[in-house]
C-alpha atoms as a PDB file:
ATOM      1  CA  UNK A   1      -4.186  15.367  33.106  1.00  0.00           C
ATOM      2  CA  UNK A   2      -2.852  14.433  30.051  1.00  0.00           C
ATOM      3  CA  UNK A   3      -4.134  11.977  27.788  1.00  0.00           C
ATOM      4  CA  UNK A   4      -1.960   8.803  28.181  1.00  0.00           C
ATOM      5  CA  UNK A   5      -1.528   8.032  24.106  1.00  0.00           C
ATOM      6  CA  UNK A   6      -0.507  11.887  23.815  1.00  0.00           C
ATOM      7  CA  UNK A   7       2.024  11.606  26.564  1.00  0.00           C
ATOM      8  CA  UNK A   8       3.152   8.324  24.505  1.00  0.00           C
ATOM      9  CA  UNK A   9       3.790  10.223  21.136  1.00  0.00           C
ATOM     10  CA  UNK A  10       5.268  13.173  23.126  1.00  0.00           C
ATOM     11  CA  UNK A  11       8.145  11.131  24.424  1.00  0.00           C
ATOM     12  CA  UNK A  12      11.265  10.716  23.092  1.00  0.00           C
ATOM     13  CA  UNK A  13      12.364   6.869  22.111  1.00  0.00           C
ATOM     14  CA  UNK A  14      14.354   5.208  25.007  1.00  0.00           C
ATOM     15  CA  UNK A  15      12.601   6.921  27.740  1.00  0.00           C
ATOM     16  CA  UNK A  16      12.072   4.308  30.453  1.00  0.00           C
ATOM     17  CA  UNK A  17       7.743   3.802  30.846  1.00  0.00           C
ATOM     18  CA  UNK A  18       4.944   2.267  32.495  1.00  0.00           C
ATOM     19  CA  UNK A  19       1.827   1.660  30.025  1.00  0.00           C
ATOM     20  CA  UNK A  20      -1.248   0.582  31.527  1.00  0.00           C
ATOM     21  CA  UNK A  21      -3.793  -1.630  29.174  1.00  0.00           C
ATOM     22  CA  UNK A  22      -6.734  -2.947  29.168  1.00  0.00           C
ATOM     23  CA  UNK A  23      -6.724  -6.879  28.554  1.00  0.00           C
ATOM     24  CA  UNK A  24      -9.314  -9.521  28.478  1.00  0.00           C
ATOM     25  CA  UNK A  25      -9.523 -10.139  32.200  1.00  0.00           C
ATOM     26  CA  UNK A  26      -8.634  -6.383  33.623  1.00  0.00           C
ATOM     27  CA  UNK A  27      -5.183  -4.548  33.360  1.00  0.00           C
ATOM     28  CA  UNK A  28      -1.461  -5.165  32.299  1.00  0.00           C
ATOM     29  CA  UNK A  29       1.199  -3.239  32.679  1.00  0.00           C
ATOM     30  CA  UNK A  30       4.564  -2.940  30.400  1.00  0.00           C
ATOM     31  CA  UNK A  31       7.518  -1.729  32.201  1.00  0.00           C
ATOM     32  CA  UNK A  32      10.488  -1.145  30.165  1.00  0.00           C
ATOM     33  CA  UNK A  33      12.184   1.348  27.568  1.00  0.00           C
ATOM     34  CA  UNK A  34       9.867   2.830  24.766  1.00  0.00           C
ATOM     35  CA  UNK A  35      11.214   1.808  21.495  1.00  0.00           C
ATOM     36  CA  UNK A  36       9.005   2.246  18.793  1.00  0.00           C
ATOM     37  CA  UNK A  37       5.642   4.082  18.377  1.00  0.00           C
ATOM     38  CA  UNK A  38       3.440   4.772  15.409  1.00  0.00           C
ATOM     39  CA  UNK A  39      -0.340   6.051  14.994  1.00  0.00           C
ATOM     40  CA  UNK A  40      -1.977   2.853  16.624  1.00  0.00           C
ATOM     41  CA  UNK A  41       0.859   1.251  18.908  1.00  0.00           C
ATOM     42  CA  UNK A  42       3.866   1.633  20.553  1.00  0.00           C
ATOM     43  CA  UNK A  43       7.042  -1.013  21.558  1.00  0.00           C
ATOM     44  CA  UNK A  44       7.838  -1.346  25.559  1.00  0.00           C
ATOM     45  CA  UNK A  45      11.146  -3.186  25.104  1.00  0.00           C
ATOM     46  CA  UNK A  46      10.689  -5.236  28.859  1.00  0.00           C
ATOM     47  CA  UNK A  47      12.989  -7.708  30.366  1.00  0.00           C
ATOM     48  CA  UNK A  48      10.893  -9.898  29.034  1.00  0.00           C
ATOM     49  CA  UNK A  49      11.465  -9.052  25.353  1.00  0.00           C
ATOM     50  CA  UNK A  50       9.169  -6.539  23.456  1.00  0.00           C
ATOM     51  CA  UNK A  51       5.646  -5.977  24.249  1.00  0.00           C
ATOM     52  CA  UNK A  52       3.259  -4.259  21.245  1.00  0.00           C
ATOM     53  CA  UNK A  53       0.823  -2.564  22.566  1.00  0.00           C
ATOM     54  CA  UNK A  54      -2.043  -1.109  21.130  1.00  0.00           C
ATOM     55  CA  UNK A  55      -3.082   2.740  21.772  1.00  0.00           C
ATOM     56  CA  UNK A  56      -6.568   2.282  22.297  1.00  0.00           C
ATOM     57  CA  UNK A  57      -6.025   0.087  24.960  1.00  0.00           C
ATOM     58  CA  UNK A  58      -3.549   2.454  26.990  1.00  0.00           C
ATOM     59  CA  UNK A  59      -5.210   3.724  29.972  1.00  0.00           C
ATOM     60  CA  UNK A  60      -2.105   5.098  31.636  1.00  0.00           C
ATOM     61  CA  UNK A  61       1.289   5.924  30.659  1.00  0.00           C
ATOM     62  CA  UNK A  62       4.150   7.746  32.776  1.00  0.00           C
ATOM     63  CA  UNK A  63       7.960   8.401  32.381  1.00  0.00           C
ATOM     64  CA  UNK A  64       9.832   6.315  35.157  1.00  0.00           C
ATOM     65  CA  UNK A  65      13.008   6.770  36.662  1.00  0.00           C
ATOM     66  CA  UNK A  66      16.251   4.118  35.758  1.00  0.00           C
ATOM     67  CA  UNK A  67      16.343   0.728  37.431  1.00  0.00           C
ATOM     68  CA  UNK A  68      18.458   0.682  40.652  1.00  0.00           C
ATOM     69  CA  UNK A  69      21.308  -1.028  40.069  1.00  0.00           C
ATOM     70  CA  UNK A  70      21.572  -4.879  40.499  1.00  0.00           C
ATOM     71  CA  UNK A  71      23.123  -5.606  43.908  1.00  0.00           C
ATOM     72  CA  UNK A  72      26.337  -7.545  44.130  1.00  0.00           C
ATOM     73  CA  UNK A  73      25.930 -11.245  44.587  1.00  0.00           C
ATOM     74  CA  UNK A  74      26.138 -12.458  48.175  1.00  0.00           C
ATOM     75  CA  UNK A  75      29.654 -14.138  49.433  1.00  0.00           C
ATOM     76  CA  UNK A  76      29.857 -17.051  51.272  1.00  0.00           C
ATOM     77  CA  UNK A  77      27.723 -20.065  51.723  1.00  0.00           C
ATOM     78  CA  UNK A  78      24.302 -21.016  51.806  1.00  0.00           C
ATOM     79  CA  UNK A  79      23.102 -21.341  55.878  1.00  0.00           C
ATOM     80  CA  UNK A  80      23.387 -25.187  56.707  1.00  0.00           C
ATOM     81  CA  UNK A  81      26.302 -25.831  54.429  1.00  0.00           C
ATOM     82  CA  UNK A  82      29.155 -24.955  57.042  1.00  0.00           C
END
């Protein structure tokens, strides 16, 4: 198995990850496109904005496939408003 901050330096910017860290109170996980990386972090851009996280907290990392795409909003009313 490969070591997680290896895999992390191995990829190519804009490959969609999961990172795995350690935190305070257990784990947290970044999903989102890799953006930036250098010898003690690297950037998860997330739909949340852009999460730093630090390499010697990364306990797992993996490539992940795209997002399926949003579905189409639903047509018609709400139940109970006939």
């Amino acid at each position: 198995m490969q070591d997680p901050s290896a895999l992390l330096a191995a990829l190519p910017l804009d490959t969609r990850v999961v990172v795995r860290r350690r935190v305070a109170d257990g784990f947290s996980d970044s999903l989102g496109d890799l953006v930036a990386r250098d010898e003690t972090t690297c950037t998860v851009r997330t739909r949340r904005g852009d999460d730093v996280v630090l390499l010697a907290d990364v306990t797992a990392a993996k490539a992940v496939p795209p997002p399926p795409p949003r579905r189409a909003p639903r047509r018609g009313g709400t139940p109970g408003n006939l």
